[in-house]
C-alpha atoms as a PDB file:
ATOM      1  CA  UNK A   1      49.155  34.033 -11.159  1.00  0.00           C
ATOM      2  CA  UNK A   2      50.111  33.357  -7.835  1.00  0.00           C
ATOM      3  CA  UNK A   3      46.546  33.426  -6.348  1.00  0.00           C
ATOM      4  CA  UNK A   4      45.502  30.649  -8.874  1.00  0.00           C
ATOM      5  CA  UNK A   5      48.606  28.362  -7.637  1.00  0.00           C
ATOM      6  CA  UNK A   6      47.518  29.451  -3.673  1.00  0.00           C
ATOM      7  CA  UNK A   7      43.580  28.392  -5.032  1.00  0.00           C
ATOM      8  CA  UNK A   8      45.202  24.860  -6.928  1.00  0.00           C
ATOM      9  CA  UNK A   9      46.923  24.087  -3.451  1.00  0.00           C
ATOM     10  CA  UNK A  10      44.204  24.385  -0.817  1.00  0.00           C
ATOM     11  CA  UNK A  11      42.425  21.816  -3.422  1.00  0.00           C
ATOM     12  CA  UNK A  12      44.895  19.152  -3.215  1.00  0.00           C
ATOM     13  CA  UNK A  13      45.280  19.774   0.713  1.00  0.00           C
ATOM     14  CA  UNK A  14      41.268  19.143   0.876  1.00  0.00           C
ATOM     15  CA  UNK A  15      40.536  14.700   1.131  1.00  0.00           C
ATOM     16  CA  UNK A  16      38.408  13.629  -1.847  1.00  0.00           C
ATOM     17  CA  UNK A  17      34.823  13.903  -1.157  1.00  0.00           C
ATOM     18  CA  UNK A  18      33.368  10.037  -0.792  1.00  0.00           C
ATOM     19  CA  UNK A  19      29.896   9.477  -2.484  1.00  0.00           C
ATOM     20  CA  UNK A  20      27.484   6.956  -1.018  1.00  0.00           C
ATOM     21  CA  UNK A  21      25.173   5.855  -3.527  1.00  0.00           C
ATOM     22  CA  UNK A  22      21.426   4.433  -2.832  1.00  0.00           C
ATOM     23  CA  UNK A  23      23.057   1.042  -2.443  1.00  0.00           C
ATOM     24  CA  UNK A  24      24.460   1.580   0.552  1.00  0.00           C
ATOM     25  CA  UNK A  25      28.543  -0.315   0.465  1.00  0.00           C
ATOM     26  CA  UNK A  26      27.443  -2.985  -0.950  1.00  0.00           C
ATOM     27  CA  UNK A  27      28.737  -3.846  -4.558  1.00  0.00           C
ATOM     28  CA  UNK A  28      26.654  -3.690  -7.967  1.00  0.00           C
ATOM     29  CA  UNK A  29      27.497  -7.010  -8.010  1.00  0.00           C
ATOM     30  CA  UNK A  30      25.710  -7.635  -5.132  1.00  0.00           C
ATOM     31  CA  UNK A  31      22.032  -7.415  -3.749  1.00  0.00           C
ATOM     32  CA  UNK A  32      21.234  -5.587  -0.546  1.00  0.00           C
ATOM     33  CA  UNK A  33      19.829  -7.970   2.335  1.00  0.00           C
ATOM     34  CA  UNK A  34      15.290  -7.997   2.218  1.00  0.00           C
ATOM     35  CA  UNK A  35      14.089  -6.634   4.649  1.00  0.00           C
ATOM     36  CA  UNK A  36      12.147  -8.320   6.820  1.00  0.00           C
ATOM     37  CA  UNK A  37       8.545  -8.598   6.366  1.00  0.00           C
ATOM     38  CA  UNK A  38       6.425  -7.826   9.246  1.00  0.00           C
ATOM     39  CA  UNK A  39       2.572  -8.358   8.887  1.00  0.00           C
ATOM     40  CA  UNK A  40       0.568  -4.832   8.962  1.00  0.00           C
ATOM     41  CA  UNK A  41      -1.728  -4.782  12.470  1.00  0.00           C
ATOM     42  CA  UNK A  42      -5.081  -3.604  12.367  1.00  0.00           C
ATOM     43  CA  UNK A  43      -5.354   0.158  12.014  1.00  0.00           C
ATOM     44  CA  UNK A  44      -7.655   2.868  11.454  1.00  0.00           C
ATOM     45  CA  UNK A  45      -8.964   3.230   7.645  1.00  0.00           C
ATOM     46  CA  UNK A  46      -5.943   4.586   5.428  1.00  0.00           C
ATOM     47  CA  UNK A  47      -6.770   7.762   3.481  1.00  0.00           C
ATOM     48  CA  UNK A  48      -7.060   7.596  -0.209  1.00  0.00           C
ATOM     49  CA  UNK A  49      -4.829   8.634  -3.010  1.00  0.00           C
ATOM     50  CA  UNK A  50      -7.026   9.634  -5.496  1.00  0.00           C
ATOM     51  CA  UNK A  51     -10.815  10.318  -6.026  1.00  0.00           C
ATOM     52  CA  UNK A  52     -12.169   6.547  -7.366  1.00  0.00           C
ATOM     53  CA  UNK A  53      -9.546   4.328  -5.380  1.00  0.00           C
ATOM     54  CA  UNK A  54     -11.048   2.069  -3.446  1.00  0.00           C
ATOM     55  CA  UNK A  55     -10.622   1.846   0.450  1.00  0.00           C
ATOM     56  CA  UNK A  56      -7.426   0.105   1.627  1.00  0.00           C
ATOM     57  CA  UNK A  57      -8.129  -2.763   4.119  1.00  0.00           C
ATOM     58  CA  UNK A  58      -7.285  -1.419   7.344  1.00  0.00           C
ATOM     59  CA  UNK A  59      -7.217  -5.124   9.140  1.00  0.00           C
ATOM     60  CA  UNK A  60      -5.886  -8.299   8.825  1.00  0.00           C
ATOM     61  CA  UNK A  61      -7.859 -11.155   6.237  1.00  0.00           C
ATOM     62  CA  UNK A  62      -6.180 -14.157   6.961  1.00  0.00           C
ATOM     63  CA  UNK A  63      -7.785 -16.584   7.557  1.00  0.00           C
ATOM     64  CA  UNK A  64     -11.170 -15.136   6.141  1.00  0.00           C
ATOM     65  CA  UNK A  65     -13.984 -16.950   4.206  1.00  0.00           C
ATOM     66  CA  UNK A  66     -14.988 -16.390   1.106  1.00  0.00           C
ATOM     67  CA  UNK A  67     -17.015 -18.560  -1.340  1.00  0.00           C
ATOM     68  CA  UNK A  68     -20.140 -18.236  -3.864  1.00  0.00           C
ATOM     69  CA  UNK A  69     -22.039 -18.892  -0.454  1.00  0.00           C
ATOM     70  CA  UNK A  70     -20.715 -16.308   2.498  1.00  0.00           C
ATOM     71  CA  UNK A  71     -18.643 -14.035   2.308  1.00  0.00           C
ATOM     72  CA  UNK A  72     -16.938 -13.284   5.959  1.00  0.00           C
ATOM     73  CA  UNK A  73     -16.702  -9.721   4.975  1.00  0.00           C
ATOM     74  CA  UNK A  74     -20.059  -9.082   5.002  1.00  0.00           C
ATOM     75  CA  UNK A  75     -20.075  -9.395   8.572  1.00  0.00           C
ATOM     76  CA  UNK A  76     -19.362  -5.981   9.478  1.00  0.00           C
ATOM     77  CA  UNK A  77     -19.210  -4.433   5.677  1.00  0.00           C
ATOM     78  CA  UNK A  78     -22.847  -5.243   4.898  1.00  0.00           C
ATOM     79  CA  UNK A  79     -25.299  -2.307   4.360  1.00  0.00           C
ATOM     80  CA  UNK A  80     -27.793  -3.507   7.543  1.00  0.00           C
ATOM     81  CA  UNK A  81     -24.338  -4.075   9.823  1.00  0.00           C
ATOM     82  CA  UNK A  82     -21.934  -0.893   9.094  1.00  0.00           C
ATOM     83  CA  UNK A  83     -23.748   0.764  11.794  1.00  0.00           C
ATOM     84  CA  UNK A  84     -22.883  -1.495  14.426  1.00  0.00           C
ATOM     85  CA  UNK A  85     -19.694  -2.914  13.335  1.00  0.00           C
ATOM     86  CA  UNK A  86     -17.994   1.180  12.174  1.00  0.00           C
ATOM     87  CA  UNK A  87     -17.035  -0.824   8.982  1.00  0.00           C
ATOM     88  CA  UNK A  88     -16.954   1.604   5.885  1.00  0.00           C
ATOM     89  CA  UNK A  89     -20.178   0.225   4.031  1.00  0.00           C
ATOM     90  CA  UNK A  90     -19.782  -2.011   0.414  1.00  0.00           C
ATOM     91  CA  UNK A  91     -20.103  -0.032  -2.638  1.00  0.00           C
ATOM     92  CA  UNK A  92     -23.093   0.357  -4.244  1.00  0.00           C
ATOM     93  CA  UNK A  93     -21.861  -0.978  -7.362  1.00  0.00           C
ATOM     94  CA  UNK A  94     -21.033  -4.092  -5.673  1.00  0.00           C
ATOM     95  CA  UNK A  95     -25.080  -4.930  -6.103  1.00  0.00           C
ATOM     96  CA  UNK A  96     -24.983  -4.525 -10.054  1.00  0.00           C
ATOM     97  CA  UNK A  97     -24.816  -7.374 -12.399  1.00  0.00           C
ATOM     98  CA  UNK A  98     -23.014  -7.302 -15.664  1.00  0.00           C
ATOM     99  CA  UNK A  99     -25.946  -5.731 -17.126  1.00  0.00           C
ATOM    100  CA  UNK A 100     -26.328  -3.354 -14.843  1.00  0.00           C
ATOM    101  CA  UNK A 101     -29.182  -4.743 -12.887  1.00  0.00           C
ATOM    102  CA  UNK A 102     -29.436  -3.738  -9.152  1.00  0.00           C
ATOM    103  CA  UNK A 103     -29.818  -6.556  -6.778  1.00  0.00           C
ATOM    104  CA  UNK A 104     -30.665  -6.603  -2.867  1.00  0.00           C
ATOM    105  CA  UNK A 105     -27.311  -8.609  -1.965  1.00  0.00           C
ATOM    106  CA  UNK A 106     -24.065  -8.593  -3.461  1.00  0.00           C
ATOM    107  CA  UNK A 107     -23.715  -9.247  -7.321  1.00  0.00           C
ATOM    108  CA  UNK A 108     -22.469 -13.024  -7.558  1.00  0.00           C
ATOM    109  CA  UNK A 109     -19.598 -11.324 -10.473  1.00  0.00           C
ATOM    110  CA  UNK A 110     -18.294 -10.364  -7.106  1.00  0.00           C
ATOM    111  CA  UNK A 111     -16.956 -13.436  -6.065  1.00  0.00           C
ATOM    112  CA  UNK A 112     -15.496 -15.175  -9.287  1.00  0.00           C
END
C-alpha cells in the first residue's frame, strides 16, 4: 500500500501536461489569420498524382489570350512548336470533336 501512495505522489508533484491543438492559441471562437498568398513562379513541370491527371501548369497565365480565334497557349504547346519551345505537347484528344472526329487543329469544344 505504501508504494501506491509513493506512485499517487510523484503524480501530483509532476505540472499538468498542456495540449496544443491544430489551432494554434487562438480560440474556437476565433479564426486563425490567412496566410498570405504569394503567386507560384514559373517552375519545372510538376509530377502527376495519378495515371489520367492532366499536367499541372508549371508557369504563370495571367495575362494570357484566349478566344474562339487564338489561343496564346498554342504558342509553345502546339504539336509543330513543342520541339522548340520544351513545352509538354497538347493532348491528342484535344483534336476530337464531340463525335469523335479527329481534326488537324484544336477541337473548337475546347474553347467554350
Amino acid at each position: 500500500m505504501g508504494a501506491l501512495n509513493a506512485g499517487q505522489a510523484v503524480q501530483a508533484a509532476e505540472a499538468p501536461v498542456k495540449l496544443q491543438g491544430l489551432r494554434g492559441g487562438t480560440p474556437v471562437n476565433q479564426d486563425n489569420a490567412p496566410s498570405a498568398f504569394r503567386q507560384e513562379r514559373d517552375h519545372g513541370p510538376a509530377d502527376r498524382d495519378f495515371v489520367q491527371q492532366p499536367p499541372l501548369i508549371p508557369h504563370t497565365t495571367s495575362g494570357y489570350q484566349i478566344t474562339k480565334n487564338f489561343n496564346k497557349c498554342m504558342d509553345c504547346h502546339a504539336w509543330q512548336k513543342t520541339k522548340a519551345s520544351g513545352a509538354t505537347k497538347v493532348s491528342v484528344t484535344h483534336f476530337r470533336t464531340r463525335e469523335g472526329q479527329e481534326l488537324d487543329n484544336i477541337s473548337p469544344r475546347r474553347y467554350f
